[in-house]
C-alpha atoms as a PDB file:
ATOM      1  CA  UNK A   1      70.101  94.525  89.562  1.00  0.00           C
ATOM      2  CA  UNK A   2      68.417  91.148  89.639  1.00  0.00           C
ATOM      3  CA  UNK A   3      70.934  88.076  89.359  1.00  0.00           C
ATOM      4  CA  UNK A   4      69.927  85.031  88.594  1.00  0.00           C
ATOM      5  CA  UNK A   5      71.453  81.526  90.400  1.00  0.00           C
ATOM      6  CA  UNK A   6      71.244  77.882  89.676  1.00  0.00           C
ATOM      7  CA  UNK A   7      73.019  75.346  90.825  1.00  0.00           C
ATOM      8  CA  UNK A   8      73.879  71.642  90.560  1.00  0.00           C
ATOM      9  CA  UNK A   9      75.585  69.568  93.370  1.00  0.00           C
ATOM     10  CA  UNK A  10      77.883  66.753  91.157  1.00  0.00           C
ATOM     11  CA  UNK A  11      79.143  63.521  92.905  1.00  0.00           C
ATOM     12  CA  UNK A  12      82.713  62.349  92.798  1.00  0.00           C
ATOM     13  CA  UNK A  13      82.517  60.939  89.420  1.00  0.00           C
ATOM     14  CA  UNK A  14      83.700  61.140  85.789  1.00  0.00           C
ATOM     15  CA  UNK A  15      80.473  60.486  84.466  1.00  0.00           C
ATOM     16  CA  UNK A  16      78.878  63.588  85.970  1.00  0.00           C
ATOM     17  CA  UNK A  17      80.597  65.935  84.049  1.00  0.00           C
ATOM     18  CA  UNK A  18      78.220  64.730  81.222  1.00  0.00           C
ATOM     19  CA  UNK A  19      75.524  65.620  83.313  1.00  0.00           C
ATOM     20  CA  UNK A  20      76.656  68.973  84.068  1.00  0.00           C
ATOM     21  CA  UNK A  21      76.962  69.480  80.749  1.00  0.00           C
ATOM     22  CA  UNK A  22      73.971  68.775  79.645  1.00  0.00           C
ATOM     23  CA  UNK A  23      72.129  70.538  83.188  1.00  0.00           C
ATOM     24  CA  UNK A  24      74.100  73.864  81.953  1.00  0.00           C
ATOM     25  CA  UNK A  25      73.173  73.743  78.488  1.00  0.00           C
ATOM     26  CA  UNK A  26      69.160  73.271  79.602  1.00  0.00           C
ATOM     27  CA  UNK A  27      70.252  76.841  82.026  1.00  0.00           C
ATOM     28  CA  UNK A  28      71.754  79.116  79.114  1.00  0.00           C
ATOM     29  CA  UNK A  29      68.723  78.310  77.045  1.00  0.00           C
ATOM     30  CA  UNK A  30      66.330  79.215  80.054  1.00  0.00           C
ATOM     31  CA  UNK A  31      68.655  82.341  80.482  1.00  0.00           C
ATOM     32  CA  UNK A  32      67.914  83.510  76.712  1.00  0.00           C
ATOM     33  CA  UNK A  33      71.590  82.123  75.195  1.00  0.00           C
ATOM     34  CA  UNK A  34      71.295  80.128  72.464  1.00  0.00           C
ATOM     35  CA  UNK A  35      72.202  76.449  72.426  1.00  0.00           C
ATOM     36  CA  UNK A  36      74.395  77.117  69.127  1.00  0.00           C
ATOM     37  CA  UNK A  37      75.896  80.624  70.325  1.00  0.00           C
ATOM     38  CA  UNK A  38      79.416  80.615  70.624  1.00  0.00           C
ATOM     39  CA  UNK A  39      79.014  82.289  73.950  1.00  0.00           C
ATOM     40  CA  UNK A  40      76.839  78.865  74.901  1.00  0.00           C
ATOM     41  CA  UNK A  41      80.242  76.569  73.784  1.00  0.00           C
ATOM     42  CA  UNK A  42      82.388  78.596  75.273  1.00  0.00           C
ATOM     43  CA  UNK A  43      80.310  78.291  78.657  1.00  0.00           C
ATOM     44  CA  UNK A  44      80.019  75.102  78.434  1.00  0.00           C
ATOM     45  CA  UNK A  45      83.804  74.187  77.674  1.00  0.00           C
ATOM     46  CA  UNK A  46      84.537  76.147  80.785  1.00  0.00           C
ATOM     47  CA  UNK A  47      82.393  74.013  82.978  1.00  0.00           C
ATOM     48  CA  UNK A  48      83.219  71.089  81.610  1.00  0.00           C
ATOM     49  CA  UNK A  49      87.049  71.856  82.825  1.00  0.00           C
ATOM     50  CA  UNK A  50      86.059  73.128  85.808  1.00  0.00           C
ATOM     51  CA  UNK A  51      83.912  70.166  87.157  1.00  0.00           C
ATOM     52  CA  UNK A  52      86.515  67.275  85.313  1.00  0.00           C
ATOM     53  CA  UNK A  53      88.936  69.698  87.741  1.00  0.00           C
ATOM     54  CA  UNK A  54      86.786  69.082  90.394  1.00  0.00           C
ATOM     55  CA  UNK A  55      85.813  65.374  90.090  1.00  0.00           C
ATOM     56  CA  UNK A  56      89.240  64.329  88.669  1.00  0.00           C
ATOM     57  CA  UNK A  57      91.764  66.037  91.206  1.00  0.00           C
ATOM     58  CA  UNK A  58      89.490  65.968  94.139  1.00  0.00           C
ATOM     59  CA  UNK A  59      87.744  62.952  94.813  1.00  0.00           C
ATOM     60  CA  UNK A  60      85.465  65.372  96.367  1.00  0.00           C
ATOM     61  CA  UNK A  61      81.138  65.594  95.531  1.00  0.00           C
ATOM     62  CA  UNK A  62      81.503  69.302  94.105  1.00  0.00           C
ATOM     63  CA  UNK A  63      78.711  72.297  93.245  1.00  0.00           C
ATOM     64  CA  UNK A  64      78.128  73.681  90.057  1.00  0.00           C
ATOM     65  CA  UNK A  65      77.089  77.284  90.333  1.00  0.00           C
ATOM     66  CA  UNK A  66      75.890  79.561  86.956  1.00  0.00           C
ATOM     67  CA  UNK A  67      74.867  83.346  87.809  1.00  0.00           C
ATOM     68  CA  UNK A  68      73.660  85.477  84.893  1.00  0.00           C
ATOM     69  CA  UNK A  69      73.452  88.767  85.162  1.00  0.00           C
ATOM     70  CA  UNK A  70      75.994  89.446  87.652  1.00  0.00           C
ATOM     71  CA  UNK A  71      78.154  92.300  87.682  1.00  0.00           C
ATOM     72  CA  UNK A  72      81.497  91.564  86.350  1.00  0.00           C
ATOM     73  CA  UNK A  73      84.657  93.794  87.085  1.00  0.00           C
ATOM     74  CA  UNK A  74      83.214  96.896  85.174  1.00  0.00           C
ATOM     75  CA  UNK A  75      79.584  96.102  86.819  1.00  0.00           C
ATOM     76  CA  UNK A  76      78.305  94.967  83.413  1.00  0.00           C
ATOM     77  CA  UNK A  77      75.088  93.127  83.822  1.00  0.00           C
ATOM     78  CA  UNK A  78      75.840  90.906  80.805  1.00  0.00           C
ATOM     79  CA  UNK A  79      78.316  88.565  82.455  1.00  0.00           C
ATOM     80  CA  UNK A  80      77.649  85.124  83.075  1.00  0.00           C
ATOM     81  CA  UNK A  81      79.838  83.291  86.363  1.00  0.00           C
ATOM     82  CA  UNK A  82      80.017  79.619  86.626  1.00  0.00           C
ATOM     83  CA  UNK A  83      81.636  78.526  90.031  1.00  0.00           C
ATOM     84  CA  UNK A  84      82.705  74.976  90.887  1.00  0.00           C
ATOM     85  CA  UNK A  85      83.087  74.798  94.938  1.00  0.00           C
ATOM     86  CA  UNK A  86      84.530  71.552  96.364  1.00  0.00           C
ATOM     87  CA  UNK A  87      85.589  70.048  99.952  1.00  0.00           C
ATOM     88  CA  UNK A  88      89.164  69.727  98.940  1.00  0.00           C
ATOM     89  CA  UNK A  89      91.454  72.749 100.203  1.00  0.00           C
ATOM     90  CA  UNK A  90      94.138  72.012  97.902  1.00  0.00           C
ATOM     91  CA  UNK A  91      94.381  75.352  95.560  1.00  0.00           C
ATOM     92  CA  UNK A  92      94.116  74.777  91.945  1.00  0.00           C
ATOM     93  CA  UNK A  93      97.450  74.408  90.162  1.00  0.00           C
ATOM     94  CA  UNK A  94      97.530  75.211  86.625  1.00  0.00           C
ATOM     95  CA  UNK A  95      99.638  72.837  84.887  1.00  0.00           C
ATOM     96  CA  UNK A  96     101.735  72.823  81.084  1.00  0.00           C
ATOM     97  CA  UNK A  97     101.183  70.544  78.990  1.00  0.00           C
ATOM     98  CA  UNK A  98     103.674  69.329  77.230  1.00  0.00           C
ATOM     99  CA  UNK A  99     103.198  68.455  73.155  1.00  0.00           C
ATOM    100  CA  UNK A 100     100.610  65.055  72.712  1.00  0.00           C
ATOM    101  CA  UNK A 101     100.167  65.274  76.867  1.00  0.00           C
ATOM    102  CA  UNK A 102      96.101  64.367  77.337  1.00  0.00           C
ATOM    103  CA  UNK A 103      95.997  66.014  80.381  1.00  0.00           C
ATOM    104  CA  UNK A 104      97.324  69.485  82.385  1.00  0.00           C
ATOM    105  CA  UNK A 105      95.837  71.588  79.746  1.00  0.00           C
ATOM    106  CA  UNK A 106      91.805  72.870  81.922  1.00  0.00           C
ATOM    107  CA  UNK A 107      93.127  75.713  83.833  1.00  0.00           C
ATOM    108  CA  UNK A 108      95.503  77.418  80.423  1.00  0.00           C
ATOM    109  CA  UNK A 109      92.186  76.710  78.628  1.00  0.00           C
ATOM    110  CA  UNK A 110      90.101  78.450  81.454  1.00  0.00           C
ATOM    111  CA  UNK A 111      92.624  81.338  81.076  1.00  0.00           C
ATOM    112  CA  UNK A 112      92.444  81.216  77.411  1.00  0.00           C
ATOM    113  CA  UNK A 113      88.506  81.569  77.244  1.00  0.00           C
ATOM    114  CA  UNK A 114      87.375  83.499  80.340  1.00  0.00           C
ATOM    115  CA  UNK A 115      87.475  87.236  80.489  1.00  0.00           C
ATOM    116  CA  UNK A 116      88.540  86.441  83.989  1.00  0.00           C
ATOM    117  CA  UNK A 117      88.758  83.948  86.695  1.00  0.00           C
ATOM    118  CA  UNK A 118      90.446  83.081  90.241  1.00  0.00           C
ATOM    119  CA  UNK A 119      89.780  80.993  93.574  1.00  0.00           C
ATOM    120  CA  UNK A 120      89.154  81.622  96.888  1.00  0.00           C
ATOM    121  CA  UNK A 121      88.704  79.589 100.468  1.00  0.00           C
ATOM    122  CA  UNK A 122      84.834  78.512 100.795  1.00  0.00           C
ATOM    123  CA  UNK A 123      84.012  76.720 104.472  1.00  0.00           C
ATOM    124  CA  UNK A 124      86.354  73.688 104.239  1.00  0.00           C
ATOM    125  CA  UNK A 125      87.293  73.684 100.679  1.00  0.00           C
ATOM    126  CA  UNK A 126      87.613  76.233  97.645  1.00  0.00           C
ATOM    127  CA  UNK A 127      85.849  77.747  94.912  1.00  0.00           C
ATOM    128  CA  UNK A 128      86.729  78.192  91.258  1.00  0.00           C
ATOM    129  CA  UNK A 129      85.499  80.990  89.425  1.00  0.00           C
ATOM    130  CA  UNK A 130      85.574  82.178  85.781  1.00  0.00           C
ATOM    131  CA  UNK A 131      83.542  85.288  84.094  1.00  0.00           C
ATOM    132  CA  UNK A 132      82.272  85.914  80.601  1.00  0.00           C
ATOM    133  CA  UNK A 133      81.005  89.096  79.445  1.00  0.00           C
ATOM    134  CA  UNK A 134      78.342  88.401  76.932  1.00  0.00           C
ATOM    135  CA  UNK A 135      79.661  91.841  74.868  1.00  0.00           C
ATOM    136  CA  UNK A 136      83.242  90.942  74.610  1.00  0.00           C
ATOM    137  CA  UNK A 137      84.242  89.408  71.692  1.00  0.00           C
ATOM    138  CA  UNK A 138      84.579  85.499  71.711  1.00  0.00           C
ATOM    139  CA  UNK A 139      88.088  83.271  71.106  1.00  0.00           C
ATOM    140  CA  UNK A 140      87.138  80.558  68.978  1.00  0.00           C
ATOM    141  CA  UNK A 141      89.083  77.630  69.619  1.00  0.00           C
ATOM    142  CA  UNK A 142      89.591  75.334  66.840  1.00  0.00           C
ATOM    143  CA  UNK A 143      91.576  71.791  67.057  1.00  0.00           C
ATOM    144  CA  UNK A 144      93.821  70.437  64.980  1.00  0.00           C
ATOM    145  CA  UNK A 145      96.135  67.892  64.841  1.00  0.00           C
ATOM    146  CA  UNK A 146      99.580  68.379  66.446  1.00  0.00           C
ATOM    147  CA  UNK A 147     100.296  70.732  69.690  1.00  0.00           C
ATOM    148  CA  UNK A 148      98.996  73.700  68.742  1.00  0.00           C
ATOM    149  CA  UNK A 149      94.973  74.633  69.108  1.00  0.00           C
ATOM    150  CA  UNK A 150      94.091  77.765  66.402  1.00  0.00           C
ATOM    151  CA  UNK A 151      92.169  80.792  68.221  1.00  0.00           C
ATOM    152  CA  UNK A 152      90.878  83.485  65.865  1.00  0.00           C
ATOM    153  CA  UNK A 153      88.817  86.535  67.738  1.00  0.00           C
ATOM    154  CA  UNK A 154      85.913  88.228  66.442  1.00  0.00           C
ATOM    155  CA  UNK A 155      86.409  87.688  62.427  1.00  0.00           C
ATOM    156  CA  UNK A 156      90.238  87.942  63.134  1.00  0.00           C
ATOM    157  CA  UNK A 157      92.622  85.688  61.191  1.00  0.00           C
ATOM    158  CA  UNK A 158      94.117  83.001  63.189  1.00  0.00           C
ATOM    159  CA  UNK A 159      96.768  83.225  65.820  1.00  0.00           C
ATOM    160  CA  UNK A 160      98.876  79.911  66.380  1.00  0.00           C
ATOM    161  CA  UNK A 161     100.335  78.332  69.661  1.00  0.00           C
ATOM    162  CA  UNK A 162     102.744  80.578  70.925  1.00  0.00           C
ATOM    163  CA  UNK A 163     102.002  83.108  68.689  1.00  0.00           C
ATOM    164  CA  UNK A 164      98.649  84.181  70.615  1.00  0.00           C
ATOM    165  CA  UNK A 165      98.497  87.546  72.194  1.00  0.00           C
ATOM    166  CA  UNK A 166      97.573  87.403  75.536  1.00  0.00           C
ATOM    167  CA  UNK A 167      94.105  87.821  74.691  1.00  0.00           C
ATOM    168  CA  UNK A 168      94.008  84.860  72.316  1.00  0.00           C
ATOM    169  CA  UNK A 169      95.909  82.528  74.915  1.00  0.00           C
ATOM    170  CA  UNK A 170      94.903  79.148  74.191  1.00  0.00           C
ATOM    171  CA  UNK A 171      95.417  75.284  75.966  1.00  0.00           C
ATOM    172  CA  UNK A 172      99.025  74.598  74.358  1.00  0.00           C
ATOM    173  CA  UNK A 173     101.565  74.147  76.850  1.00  0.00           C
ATOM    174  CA  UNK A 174     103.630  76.972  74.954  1.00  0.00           C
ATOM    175  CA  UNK A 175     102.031  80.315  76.546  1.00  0.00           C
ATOM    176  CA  UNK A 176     104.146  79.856  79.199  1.00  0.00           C
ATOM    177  CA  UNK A 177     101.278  81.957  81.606  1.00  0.00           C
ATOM    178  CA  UNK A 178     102.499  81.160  85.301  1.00  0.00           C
ATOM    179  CA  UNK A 179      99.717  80.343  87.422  1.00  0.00           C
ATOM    180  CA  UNK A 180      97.686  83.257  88.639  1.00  0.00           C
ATOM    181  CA  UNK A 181      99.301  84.607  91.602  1.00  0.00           C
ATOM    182  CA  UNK A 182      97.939  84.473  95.177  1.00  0.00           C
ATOM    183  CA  UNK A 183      97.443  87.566  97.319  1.00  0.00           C
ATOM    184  CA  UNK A 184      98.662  86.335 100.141  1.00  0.00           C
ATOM    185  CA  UNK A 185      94.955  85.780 101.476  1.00  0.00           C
ATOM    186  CA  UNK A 186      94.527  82.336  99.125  1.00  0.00           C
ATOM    187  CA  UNK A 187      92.834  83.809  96.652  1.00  0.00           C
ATOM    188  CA  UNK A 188      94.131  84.171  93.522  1.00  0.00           C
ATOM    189  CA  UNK A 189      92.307  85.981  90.043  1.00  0.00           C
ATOM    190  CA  UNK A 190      93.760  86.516  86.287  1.00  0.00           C
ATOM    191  CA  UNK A 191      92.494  89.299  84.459  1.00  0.00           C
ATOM    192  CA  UNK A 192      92.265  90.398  80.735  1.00  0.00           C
ATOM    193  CA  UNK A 193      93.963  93.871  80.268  1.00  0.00           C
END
């Protein structure tokens, strides 16, 4: 199976997340997704998390990787991986936000929207991982005012805050999902049953 890489190195700065964003969005339509798919806003929510993670908490220049095609955990050649690697060894620690918090909210929303995702040591630093299958259905996320995001899946009717299953977890603060748990090796992964 072919697989398909691009990448995009991204200085220590805020404003590049911009520029990832808009670099990514030029990929998925070169890769055949549609700039108005959900599976395109979804993909490009989780790299703008990832590389804000990156640039924010790091200080660190990071690289912005996108593979389509590769095989996900059941070898499907429909999922698309975005990887963020920095120079910082510091694992990611995902945070709970707390009611009208504006920050600590990236890695439950990473959780929430990838069909899986993890980190592991690369040279000097780490890399951050996250995997959508272009077949599963999508969480849509909608925002509204007060703590609690809305998620519906597929044509499903909505599931609020602490209500989501754990398929429809979503950036609230209320999930209570403890951090993905290392195997002893530094790596960690979360997984959708």
């Amino acid at each position: 199976m072919q697989v398909l890489q691009v990448q995009l190195e991204v200085g220590p700065d805020p404003a590049e997340v911009g520029r990832a964003r808009r670099w990514a969005r030029s990929r998925l339509v070169g890769s055949g997704i549609g700039a108005d798919e959900p599976l395109a806003e979804t993909l490009i929510l989780l790299i703008s998390e990832l590389v804000t993670n990156a640039v924010v908490h790091t200080g660190c220049p990071a690289v912005l990787r996108m593979l389509f095609g590769s095989p996900g955990s059941a070898g499907s050649p429909g999922t698309v991986r975005v990887e963020v690697a920095d120079a910082s060894c510091r694992p990611p620690l995902q945070r709970h936000a707390e009611g009208d918090d504006t920050n600590g909210r990236g890695l439950e929303l990473v959780d929430g929207l990838a069909d899986r995702w993890g980190w592991q040591p690369e040279g000097a630093g780490k890399r951050i991982w996250c995997e959508v299958d272009r077949s599963a259905p999508l969480i849509q996320v909608q925002m509204r005012p007060g703590p609690h995001a809305v998620a519906t899946q597929g044509a499903g009717a909505p599931v609020v805050g602490p209500q989501a299953t754990a398929d429809q977890r979503i950036a609230t603060g209320a999930t209570g999902v403890p951090v993905a748990p290392t195997n002893g090796s530094g790596m960690a992964e979360s997984r959708k049953a």
